[in-house]
PDB file of N, CA and C in Angstrom:
ATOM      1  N   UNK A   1       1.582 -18.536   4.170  1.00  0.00           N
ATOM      2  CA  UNK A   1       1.700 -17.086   4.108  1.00  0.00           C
ATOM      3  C   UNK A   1       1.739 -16.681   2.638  1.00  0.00           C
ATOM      4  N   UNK A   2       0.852 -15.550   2.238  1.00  0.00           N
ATOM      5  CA  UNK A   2       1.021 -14.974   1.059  1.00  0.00           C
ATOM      6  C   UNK A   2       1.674 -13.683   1.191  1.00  0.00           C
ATOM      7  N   UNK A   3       2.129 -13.017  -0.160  1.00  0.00           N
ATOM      8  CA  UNK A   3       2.570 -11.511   0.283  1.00  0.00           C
ATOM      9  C   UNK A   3       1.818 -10.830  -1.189  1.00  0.00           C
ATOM     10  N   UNK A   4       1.840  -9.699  -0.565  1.00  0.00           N
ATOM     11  CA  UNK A   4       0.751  -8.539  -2.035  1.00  0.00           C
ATOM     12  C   UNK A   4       1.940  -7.595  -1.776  1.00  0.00           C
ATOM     13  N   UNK A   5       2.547  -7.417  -3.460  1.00  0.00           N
ATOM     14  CA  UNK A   5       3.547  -6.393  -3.176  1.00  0.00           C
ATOM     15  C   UNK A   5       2.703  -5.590  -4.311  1.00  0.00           C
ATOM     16  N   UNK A   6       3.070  -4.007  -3.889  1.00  0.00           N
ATOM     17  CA  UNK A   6       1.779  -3.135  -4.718  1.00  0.00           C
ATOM     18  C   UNK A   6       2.539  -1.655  -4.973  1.00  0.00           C
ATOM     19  N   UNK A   7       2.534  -1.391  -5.894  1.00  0.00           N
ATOM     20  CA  UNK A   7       3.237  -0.204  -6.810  1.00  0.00           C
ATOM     21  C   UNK A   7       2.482   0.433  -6.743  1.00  0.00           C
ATOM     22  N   UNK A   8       2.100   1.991  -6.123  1.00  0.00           N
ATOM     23  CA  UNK A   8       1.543   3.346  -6.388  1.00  0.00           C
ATOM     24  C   UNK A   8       2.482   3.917  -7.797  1.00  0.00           C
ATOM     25  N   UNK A   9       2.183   4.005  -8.783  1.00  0.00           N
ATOM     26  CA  UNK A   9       2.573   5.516  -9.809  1.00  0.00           C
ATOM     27  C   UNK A   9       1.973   6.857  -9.174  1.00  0.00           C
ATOM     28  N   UNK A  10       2.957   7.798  -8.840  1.00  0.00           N
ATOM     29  CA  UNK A  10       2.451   9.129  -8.148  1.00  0.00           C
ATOM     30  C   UNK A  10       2.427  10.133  -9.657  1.00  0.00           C
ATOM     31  N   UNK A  11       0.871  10.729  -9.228  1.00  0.00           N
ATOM     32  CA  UNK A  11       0.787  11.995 -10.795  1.00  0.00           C
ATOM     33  C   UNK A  11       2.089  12.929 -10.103  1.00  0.00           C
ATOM     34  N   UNK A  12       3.292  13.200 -11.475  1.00  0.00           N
ATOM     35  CA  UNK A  12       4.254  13.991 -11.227  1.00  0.00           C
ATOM     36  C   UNK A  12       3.889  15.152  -9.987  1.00  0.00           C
ATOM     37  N   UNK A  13       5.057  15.366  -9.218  1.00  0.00           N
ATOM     38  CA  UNK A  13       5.085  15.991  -8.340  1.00  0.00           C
ATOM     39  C   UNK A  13       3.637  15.702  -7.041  1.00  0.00           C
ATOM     40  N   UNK A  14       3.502  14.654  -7.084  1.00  0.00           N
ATOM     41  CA  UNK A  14       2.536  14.439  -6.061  1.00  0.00           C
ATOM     42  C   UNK A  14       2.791  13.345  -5.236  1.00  0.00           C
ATOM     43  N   UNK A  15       4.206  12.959  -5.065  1.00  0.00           N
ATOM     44  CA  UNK A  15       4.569  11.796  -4.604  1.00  0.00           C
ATOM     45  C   UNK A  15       4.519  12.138  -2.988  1.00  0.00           C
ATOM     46  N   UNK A  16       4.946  13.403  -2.320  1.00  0.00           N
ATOM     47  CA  UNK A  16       5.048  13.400  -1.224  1.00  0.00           C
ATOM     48  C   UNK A  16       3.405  13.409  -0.703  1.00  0.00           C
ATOM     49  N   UNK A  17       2.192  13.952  -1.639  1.00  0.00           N
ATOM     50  CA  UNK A  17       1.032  13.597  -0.687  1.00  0.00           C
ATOM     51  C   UNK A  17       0.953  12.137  -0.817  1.00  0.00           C
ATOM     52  N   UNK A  18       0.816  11.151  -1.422  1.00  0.00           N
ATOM     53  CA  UNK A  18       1.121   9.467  -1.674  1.00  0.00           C
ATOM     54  C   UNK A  18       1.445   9.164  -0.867  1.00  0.00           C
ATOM     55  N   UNK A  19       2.959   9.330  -0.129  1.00  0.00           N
ATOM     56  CA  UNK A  19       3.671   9.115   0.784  1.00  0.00           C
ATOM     57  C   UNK A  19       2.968   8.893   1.371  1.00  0.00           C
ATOM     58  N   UNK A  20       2.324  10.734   2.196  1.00  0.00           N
ATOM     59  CA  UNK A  20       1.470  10.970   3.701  1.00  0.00           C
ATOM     60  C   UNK A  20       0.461   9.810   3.775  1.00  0.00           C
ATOM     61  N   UNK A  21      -0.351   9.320   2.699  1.00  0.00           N
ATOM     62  CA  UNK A  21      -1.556   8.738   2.116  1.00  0.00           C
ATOM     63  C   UNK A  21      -1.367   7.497   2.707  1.00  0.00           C
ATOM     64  N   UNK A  22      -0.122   6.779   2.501  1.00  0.00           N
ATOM     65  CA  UNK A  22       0.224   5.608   2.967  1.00  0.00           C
ATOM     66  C   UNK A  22       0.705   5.776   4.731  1.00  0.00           C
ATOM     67  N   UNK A  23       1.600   6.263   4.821  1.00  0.00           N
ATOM     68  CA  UNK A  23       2.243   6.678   5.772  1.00  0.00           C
ATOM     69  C   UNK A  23       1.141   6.776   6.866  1.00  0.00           C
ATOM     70  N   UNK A  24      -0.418   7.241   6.595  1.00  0.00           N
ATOM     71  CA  UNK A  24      -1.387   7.172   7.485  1.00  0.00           C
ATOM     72  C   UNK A  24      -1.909   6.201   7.664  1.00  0.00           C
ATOM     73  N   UNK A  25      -1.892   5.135   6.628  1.00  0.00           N
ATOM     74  CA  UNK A  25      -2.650   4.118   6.057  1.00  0.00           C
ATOM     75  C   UNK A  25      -1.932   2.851   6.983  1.00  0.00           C
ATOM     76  N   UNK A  26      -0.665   2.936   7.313  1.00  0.00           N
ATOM     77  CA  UNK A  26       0.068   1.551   8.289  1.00  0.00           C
ATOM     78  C   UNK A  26      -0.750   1.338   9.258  1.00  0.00           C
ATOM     79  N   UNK A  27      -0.650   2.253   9.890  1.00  0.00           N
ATOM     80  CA  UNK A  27      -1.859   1.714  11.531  1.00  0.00           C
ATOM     81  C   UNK A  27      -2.619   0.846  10.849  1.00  0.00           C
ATOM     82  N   UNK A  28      -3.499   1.432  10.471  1.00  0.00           N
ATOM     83  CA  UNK A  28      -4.916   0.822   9.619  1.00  0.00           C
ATOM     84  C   UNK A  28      -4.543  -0.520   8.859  1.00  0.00           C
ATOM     85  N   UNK A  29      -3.812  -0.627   8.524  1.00  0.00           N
ATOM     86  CA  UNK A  29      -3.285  -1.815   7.671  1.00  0.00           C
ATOM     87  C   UNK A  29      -2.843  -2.837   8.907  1.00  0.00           C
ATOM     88  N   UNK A  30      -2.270  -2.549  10.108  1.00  0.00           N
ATOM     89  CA  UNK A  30      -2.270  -3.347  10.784  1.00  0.00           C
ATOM     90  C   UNK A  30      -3.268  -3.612  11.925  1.00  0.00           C
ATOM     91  N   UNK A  31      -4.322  -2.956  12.088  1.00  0.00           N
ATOM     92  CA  UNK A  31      -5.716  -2.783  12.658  1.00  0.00           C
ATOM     93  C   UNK A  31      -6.079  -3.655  12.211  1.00  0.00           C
ATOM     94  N   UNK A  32      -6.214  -4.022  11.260  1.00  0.00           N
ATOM     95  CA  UNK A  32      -6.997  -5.089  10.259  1.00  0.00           C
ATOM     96  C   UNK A  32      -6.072  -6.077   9.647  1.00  0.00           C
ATOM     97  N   UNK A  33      -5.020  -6.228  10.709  1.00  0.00           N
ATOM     98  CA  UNK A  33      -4.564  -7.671  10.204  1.00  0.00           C
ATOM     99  C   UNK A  33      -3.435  -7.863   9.358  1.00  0.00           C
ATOM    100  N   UNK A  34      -3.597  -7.040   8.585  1.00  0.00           N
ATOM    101  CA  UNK A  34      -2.240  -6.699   8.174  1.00  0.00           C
ATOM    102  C   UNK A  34      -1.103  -6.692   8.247  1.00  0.00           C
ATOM    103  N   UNK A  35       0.061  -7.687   7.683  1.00  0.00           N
ATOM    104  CA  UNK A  35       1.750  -7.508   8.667  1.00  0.00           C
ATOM    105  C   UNK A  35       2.331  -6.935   7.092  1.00  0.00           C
ATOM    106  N   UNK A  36       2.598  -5.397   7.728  1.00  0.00           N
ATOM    107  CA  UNK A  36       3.120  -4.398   6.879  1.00  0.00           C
ATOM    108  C   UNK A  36       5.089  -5.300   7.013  1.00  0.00           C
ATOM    109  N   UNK A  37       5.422  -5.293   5.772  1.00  0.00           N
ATOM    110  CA  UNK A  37       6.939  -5.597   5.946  1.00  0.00           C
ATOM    111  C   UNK A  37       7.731  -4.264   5.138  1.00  0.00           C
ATOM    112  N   UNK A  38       7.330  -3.578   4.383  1.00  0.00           N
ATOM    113  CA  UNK A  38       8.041  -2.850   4.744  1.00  0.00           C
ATOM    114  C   UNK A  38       7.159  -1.446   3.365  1.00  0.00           C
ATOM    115  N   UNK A  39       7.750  -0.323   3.814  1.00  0.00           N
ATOM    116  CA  UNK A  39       7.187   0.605   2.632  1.00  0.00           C
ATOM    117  C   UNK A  39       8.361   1.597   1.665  1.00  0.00           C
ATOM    118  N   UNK A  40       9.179   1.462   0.551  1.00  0.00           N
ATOM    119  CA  UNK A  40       9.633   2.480  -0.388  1.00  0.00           C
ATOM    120  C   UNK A  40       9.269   2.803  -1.253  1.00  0.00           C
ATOM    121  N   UNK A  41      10.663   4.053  -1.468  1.00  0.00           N
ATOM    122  CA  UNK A  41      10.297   4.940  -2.820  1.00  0.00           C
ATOM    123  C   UNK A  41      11.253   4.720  -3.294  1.00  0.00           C
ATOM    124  N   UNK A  42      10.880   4.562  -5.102  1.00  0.00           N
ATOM    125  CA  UNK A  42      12.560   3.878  -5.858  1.00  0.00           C
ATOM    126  C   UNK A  42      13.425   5.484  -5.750  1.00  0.00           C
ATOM    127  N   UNK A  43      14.574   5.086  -5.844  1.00  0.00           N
ATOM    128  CA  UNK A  43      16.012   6.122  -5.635  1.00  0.00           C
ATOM    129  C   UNK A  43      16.106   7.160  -7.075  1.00  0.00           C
ATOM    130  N   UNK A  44      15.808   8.593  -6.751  1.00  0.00           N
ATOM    131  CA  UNK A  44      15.650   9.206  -7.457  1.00  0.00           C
ATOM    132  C   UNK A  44      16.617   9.312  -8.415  1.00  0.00           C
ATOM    133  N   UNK A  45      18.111   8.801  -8.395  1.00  0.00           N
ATOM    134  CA  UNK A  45      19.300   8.964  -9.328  1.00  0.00           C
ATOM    135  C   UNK A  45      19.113   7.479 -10.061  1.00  0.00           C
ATOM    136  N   UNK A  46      18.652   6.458  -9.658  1.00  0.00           N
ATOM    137  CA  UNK A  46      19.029   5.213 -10.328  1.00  0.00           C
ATOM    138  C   UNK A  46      17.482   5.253 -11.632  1.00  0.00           C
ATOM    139  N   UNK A  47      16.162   5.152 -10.770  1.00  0.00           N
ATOM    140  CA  UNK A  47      15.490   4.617 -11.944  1.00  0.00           C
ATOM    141  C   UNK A  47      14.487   5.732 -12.545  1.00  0.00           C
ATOM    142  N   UNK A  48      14.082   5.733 -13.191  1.00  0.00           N
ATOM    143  CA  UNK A  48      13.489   6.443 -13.931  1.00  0.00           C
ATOM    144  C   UNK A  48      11.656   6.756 -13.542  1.00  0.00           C
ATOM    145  N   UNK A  49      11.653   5.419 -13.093  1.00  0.00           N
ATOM    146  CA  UNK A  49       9.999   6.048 -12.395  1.00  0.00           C
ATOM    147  C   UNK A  49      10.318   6.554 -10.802  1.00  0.00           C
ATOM    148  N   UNK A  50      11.017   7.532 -10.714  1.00  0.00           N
ATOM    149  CA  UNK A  50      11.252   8.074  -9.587  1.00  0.00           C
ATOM    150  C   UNK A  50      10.009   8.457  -8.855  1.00  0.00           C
ATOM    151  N   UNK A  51       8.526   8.583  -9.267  1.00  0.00           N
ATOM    152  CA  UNK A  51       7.061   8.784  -8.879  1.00  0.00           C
ATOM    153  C   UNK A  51       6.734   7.836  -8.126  1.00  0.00           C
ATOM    154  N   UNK A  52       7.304   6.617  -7.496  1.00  0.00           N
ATOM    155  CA  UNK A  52       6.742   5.266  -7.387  1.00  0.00           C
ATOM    156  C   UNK A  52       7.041   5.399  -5.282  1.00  0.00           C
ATOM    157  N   UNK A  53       6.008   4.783  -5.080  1.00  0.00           N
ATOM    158  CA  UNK A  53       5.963   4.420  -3.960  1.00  0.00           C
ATOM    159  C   UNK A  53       5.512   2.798  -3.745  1.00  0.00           C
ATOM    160  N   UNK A  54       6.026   1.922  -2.757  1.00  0.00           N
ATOM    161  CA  UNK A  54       5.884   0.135  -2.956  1.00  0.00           C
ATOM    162  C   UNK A  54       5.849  -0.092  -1.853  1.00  0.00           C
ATOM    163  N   UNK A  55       5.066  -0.858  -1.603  1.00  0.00           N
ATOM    164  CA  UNK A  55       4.787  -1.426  -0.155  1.00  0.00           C
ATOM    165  C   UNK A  55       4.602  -3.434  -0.162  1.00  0.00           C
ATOM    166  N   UNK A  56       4.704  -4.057   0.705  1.00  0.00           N
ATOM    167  CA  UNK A  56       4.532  -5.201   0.799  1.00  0.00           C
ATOM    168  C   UNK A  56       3.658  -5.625   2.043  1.00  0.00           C
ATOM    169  N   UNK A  57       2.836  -6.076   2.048  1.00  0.00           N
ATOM    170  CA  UNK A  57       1.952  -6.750   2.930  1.00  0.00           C
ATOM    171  C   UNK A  57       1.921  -8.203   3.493  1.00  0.00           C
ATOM    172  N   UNK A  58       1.806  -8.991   4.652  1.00  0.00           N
ATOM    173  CA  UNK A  58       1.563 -10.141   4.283  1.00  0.00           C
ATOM    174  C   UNK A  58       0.514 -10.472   4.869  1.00  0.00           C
ATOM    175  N   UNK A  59      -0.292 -11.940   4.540  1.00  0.00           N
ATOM    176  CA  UNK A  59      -1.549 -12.727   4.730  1.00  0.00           C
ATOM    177  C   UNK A  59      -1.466 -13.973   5.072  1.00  0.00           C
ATOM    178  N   UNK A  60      -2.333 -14.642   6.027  1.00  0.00           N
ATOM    179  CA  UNK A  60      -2.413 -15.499   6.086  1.00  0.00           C
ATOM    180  C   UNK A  60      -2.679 -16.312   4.701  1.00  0.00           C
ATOM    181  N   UNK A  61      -3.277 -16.388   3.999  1.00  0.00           N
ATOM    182  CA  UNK A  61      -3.801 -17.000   2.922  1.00  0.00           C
ATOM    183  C   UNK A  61      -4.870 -15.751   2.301  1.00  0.00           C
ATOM    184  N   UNK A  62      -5.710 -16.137   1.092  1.00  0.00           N
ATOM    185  CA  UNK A  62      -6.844 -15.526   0.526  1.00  0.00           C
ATOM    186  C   UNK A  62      -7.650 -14.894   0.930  1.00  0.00           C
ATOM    187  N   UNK A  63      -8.439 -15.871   1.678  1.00  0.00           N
ATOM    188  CA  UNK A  63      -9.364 -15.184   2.348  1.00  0.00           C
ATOM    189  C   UNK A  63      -9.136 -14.396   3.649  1.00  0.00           C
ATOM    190  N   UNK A  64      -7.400 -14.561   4.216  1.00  0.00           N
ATOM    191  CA  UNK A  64      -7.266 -13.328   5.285  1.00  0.00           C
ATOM    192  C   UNK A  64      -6.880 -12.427   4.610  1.00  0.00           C
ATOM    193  N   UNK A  65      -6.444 -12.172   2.954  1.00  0.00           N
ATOM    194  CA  UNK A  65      -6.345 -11.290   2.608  1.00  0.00           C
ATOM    195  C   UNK A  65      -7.312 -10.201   2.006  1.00  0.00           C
ATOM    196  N   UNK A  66      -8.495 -10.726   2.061  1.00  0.00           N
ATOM    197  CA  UNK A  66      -9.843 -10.068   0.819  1.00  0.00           C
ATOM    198  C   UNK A  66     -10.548  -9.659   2.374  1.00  0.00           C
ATOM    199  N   UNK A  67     -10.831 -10.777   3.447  1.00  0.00           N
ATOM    200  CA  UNK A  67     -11.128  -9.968   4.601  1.00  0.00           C
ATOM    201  C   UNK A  67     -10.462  -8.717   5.417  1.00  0.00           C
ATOM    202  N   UNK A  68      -9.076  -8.791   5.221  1.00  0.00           N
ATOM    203  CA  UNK A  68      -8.300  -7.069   5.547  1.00  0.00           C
ATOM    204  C   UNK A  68      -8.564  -5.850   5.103  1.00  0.00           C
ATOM    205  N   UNK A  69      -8.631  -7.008   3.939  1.00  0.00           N
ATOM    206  CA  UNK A  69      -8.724  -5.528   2.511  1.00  0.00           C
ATOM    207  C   UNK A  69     -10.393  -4.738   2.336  1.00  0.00           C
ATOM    208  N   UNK A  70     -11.348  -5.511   2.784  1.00  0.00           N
ATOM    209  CA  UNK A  70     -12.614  -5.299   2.942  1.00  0.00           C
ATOM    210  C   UNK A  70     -12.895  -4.121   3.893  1.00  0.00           C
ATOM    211  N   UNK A  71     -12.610  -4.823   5.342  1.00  0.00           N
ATOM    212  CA  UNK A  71     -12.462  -4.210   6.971  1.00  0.00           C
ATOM    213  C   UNK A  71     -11.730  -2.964   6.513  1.00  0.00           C
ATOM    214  N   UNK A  72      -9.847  -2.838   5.848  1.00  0.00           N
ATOM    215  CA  UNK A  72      -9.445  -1.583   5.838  1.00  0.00           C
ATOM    216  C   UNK A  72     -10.575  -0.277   5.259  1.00  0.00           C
ATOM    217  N   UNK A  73     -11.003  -1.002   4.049  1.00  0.00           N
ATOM    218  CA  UNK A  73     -11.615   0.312   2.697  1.00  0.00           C
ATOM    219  C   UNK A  73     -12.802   0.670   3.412  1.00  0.00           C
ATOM    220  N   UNK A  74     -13.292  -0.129   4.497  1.00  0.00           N
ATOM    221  CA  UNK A  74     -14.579   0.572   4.957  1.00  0.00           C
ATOM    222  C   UNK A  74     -14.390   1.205   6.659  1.00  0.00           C
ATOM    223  N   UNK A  75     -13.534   0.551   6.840  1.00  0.00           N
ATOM    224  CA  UNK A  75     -13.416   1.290   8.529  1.00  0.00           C
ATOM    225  C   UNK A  75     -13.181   3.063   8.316  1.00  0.00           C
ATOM    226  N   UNK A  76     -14.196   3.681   9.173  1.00  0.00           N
ATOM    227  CA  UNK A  76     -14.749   5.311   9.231  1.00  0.00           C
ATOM    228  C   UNK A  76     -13.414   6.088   9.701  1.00  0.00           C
ATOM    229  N   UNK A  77     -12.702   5.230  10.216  1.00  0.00           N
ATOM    230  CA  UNK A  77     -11.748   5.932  10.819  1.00  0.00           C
ATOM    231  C   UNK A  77     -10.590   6.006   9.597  1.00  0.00           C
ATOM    232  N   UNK A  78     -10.405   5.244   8.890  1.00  0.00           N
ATOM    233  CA  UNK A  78      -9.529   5.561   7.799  1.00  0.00           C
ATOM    234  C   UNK A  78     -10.075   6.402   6.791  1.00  0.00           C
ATOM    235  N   UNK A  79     -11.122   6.281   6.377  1.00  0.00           N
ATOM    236  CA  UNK A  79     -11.557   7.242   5.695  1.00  0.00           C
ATOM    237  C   UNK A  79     -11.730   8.528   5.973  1.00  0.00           C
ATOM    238  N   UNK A  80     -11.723   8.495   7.301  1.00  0.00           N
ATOM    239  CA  UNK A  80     -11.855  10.500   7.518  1.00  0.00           C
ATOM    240  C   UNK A  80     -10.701  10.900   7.681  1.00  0.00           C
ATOM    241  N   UNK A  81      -9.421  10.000   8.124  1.00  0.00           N
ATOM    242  CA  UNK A  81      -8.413   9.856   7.868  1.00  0.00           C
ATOM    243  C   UNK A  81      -7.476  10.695   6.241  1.00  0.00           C
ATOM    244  N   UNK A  82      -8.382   9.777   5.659  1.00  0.00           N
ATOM    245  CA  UNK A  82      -7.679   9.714   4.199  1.00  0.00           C
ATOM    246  C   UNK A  82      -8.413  10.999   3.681  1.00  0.00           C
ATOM    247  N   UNK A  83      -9.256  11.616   4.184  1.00  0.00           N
ATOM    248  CA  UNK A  83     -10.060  12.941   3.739  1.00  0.00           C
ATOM    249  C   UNK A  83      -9.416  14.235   4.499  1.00  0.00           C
ATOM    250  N   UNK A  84      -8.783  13.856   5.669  1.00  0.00           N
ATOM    251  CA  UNK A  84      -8.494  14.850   6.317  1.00  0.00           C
ATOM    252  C   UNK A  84      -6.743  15.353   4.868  1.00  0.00           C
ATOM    253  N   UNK A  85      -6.204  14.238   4.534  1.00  0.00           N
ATOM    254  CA  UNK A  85      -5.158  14.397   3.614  1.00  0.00           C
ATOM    255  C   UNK A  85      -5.217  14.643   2.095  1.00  0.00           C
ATOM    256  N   UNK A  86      -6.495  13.981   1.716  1.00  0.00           N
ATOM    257  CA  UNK A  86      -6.591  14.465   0.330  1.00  0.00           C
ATOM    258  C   UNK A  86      -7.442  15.604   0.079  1.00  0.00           C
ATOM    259  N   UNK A  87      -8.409  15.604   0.995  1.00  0.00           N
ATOM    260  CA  UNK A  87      -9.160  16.884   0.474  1.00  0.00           C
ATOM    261  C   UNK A  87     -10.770  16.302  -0.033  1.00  0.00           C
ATOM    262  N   UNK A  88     -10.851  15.072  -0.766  1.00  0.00           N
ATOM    263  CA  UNK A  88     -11.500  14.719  -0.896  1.00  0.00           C
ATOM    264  C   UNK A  88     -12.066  13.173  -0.809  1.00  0.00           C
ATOM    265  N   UNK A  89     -11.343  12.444  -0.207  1.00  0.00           N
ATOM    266  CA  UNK A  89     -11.416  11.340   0.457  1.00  0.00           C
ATOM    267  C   UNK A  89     -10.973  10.191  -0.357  1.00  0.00           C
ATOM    268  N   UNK A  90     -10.363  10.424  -1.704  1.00  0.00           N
ATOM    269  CA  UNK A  90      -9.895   9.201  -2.644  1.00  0.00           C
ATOM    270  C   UNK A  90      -8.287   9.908  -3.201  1.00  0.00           C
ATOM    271  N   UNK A  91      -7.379   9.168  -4.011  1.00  0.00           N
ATOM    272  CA  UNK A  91      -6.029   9.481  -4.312  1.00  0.00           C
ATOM    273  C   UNK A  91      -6.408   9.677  -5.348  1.00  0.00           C
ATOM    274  N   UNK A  92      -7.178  10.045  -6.236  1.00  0.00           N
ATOM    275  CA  UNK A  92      -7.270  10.129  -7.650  1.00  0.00           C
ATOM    276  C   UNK A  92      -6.689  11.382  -8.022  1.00  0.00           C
ATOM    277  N   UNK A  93      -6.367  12.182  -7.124  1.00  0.00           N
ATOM    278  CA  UNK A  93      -5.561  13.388  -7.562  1.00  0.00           C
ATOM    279  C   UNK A  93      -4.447  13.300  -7.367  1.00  0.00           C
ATOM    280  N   UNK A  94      -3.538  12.256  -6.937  1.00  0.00           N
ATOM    281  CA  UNK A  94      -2.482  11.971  -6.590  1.00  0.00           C
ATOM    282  C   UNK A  94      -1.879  10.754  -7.121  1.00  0.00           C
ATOM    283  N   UNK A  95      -2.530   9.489  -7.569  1.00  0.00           N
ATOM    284  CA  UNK A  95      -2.208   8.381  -7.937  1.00  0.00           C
ATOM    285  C   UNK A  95      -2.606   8.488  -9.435  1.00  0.00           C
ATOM    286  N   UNK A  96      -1.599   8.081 -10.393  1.00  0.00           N
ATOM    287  CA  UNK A  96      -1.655   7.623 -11.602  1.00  0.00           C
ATOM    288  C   UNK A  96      -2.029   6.474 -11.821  1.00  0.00           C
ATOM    289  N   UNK A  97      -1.377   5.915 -11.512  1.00  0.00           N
ATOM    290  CA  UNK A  97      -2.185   4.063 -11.388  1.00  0.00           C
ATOM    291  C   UNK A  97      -1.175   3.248 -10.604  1.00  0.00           C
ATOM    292  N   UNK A  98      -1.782   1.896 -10.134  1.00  0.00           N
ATOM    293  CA  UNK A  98      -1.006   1.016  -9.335  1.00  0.00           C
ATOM    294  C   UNK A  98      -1.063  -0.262  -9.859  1.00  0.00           C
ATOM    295  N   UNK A  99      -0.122  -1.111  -9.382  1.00  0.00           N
ATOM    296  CA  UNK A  99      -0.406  -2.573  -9.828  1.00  0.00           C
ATOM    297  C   UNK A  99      -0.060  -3.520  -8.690  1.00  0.00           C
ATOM    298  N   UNK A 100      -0.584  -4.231  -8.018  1.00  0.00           N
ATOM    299  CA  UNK A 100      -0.430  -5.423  -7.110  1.00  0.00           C
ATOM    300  C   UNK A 100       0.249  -6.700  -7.857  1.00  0.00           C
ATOM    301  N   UNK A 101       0.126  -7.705  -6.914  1.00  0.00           N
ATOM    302  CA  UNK A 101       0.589  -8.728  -7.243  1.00  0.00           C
ATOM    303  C   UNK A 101       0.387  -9.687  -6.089  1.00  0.00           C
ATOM    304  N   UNK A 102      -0.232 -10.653  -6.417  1.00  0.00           N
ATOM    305  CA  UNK A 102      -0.257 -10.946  -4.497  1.00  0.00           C
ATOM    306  C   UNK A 102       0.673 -13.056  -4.972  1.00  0.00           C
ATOM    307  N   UNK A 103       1.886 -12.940  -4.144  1.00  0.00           N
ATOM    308  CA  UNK A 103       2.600 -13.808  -4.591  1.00  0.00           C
ATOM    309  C   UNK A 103       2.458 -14.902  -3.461  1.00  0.00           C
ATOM    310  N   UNK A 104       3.028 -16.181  -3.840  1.00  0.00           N
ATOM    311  CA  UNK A 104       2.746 -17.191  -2.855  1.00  0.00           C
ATOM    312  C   UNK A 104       4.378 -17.904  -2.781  1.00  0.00           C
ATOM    313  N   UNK A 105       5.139 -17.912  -2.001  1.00  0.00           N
ATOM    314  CA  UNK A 105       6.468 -18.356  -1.664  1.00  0.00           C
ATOM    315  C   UNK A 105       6.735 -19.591  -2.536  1.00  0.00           C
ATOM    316  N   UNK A 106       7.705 -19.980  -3.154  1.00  0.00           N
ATOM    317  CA  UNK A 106       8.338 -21.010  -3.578  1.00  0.00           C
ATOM    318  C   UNK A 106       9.001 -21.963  -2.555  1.00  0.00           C
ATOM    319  N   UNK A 107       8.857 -23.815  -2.337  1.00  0.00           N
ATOM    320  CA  UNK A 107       9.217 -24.405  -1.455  1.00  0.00           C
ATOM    321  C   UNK A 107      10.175 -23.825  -0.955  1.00  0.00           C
ATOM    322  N   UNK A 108      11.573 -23.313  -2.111  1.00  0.00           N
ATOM    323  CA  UNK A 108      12.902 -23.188  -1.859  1.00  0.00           C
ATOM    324  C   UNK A 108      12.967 -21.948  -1.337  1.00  0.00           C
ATOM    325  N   UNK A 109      12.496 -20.833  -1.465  1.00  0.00           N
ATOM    326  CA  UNK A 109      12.303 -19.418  -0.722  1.00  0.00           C
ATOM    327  C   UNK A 109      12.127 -20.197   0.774  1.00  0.00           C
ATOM    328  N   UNK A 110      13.327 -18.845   0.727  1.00  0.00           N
ATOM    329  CA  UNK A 110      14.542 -18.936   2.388  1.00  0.00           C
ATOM    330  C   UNK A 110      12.579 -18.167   3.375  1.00  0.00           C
ATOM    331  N   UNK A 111      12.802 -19.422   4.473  1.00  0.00           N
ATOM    332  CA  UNK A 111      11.602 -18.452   5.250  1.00  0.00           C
ATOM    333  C   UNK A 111      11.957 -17.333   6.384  1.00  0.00           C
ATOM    334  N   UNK A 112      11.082 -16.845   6.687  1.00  0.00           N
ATOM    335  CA  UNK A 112      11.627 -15.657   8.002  1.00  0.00           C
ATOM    336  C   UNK A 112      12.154 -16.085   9.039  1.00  0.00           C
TER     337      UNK A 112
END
């Protein structure tokens, strides 16, 4: 099992469309294979990128992960999806930038 943990930066004051963005995006993420573990937003009193939305995914390995990720970005139904919420069918008016990470468990990492 691998996991992709992935940081949205929301452009100020645009965190709640982000949210919706994702928030539509679970089905779909698990349509295609996907085992969503879980989705937040850091705590607006503690850290300072209070804009941030984080999600974690997991994969069988590599190639079940590049095949999810393929199937999600092109299935019609997410995309009219993701148009019916942005307006124009991409987050670029809403996302500042993101960063992934796609990690692979340590022997000693406690399993599920």
């Amino acid at each position: 099992m691998i996991y992709e943990y992935r940081v949205y930066q929301a452009i100020p004051g645009q965190l709640k469309t982000l949210t919706k963005v994702i928030e539509i995006a679970v089905p779909f993420f698990q349509k295609h294979g996907m085992k969503v573990l879980g989705v937040w937003t850091t705590h607006l009193t503690i850290s300072e990128n209070s804009n941030q939305l984080i999600y974690m995914v997991a994969f069988d390995n590599m190639a079940h992960l590049e095949r999810a990720w393929k199937a999600f970005r092109s299935d019609p139904e997410w995309l009219a999806s993701l148009g019916k919420v942005t307006g124009n069918g991409t987050m670029s008016n809403y996302l500042d930038h993101f960063s992934n990470y796609v990690m692979t468990p340590t022997d000693y990492s406690p399993s599920e």
